[in-house]
Protein backbone atom coordinates (compact mmCIF):
# COMPACT_ATOMS: atom_id res chain seq x y z
CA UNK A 1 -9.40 12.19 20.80
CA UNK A 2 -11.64 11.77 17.98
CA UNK A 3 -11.86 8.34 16.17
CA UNK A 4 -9.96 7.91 13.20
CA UNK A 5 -9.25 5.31 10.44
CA UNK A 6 -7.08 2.51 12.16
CA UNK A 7 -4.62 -0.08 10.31
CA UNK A 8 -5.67 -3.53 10.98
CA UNK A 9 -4.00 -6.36 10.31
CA UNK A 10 -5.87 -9.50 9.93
CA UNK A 11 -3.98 -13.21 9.99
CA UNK A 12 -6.40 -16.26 9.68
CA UNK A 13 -6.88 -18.97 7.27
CA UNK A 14 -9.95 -20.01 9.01
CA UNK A 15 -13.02 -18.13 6.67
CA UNK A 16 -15.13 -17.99 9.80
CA UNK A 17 -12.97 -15.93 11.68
CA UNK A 18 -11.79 -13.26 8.71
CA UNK A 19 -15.72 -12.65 8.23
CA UNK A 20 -16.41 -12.01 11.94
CA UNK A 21 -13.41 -9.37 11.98
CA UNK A 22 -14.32 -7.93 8.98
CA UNK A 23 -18.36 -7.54 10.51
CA UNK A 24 -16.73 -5.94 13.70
CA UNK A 25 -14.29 -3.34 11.93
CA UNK A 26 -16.76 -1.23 9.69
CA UNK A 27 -14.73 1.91 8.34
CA UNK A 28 -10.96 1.18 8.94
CA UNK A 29 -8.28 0.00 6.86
CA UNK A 30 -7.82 -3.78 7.10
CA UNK A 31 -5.14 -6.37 5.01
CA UNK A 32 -5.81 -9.56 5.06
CA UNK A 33 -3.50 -12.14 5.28
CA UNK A 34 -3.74 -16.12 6.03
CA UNK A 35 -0.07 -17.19 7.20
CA UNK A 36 2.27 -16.27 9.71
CA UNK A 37 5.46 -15.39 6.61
CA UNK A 38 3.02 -12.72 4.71
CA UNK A 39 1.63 -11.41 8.09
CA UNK A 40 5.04 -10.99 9.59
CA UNK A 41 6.29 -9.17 6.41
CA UNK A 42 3.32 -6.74 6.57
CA UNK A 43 4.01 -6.57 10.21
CA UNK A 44 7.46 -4.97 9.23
CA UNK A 45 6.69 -2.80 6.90
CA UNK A 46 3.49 -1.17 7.43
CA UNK A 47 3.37 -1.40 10.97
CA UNK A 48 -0.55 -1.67 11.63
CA UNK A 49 -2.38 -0.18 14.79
CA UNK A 50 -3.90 -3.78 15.07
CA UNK A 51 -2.97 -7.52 15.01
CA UNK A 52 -6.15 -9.64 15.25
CA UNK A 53 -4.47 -13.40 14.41
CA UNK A 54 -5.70 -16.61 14.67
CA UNK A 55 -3.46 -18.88 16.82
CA UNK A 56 -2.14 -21.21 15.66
CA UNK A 57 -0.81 -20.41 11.90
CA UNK A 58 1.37 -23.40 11.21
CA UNK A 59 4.77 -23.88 12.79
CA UNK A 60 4.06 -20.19 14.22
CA UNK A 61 1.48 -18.28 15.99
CA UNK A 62 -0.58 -15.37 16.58
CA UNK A 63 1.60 -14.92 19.44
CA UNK A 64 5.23 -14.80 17.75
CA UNK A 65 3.49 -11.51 15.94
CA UNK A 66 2.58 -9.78 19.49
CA UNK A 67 6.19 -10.63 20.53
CA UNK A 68 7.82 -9.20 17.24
CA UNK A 69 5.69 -6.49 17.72
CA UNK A 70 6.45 -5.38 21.05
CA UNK A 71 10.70 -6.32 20.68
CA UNK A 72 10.41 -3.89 17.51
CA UNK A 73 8.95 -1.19 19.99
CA UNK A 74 5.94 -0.59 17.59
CA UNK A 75 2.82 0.70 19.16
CA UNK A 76 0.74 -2.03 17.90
CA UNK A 77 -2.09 -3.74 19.61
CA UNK A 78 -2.75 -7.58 19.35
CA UNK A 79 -6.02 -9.42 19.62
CA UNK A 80 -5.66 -13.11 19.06
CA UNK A 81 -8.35 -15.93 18.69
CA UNK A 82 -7.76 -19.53 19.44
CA UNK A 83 -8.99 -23.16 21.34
CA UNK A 84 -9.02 -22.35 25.01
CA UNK A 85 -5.31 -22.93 26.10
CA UNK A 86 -4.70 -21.70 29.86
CA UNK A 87 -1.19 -21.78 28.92
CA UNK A 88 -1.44 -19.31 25.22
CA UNK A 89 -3.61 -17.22 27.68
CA UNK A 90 -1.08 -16.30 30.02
CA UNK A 91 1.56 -16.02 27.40
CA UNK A 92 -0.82 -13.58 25.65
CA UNK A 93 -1.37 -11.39 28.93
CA UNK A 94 2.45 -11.36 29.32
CA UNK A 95 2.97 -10.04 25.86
CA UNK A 96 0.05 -7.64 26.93
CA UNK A 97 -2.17 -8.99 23.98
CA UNK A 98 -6.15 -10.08 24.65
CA UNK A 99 -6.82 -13.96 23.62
CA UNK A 100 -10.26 -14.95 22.83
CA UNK A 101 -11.41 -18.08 22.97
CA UNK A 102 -12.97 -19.59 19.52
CA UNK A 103 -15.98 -19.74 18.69
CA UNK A 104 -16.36 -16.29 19.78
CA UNK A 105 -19.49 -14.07 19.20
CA UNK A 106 -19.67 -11.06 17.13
CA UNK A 107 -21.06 -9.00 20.08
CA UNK A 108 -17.45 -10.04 22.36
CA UNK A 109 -15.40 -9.28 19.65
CA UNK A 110 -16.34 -6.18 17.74
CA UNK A 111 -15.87 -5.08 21.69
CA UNK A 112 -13.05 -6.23 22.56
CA UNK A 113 -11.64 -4.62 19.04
CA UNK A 114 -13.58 -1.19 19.80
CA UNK A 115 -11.34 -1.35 23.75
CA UNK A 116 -8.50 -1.94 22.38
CA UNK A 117 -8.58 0.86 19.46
CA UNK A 118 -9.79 3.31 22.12
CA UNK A 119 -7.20 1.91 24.44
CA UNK A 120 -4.33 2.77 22.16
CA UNK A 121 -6.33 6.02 20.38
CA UNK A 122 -6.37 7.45 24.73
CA UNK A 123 -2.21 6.33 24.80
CA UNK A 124 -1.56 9.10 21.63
CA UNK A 125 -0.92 12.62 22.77
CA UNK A 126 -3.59 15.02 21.66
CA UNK A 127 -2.21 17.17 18.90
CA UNK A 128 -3.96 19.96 19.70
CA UNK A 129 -1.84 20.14 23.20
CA UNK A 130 1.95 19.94 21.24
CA UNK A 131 3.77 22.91 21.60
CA UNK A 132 6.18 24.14 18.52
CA UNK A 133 9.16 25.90 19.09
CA UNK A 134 9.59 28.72 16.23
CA UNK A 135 12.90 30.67 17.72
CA UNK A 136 14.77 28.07 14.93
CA UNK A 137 15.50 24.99 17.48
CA UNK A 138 14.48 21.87 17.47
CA UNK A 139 10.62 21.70 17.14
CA UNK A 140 8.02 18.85 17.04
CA UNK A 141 4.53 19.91 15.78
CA UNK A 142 1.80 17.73 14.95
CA UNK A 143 -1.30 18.19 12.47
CA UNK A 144 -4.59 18.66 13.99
């Protein structure tokens, strides 16, 4: 499937790690937000095809957004960046979200963003392969 513009949501407070997103996402969409409240209400309505969230964002985390995410049954994808913590790692992995450890390099993350669009861009049917059903019944199509 071609590449196309992807919704990405980006939740950090910390300046270093909004400008090292921003450097890795050239050409998509991207809101910006720097707290867990405002991220969680753009979570809900404008689903995005990406979380990348700092950690820890006050009495909530990067996390709780991968979990809401996944309970709503949305198809987004969640990257989050923190201190090493074995523990937010395997919590992360459970919630099938990547964690990167902080300070992380542009290289590793504008990566680990690029997998992770592809990943979910591979999970999307191909339009060109959706059948239509014109005899009046139910139909699904799907612009090419």
């Amino acid at each position: 499937m071609a590449n196309h513009l992807h919704r990405i949501l980006v939740v950090a407070s910390n300046s270093g790690v909004v400008e090292r997103v921003l450097r890795s996402v050239p050409g998509h969409e991207i809101v910006l937000r720097t707290d867990f409240e405002s991220a969680r209400l753009e979570l809900d309505r404008h689903p995005p095809d990406l979380v990348v969230a700092q950690v820890r964002l006050g009495a909530f985390n990067g996390l709780h957004l991968a979990i809401r995410a996944r309970g709503r049954g949305l198809p987004t994808q969640t990257i989050l960046i923190g201190e090493p913590d074995t523990l937010l790692e395997l919590e992360a992995k459970q919630q099938q979200a990547r964690y990167l450890t902080w300070p992380v390099d542009q290289p590793t993350l504008a990566a680990a963003i690029h997998d992770v669009l592809s990943s979910a861009d591979a999970a999307l049917p191909d339009a060109s392969l959706v059948a239509v059903d014109r005899t009046g019944g139910p139909s699904l199509a799907a612009a090419v």
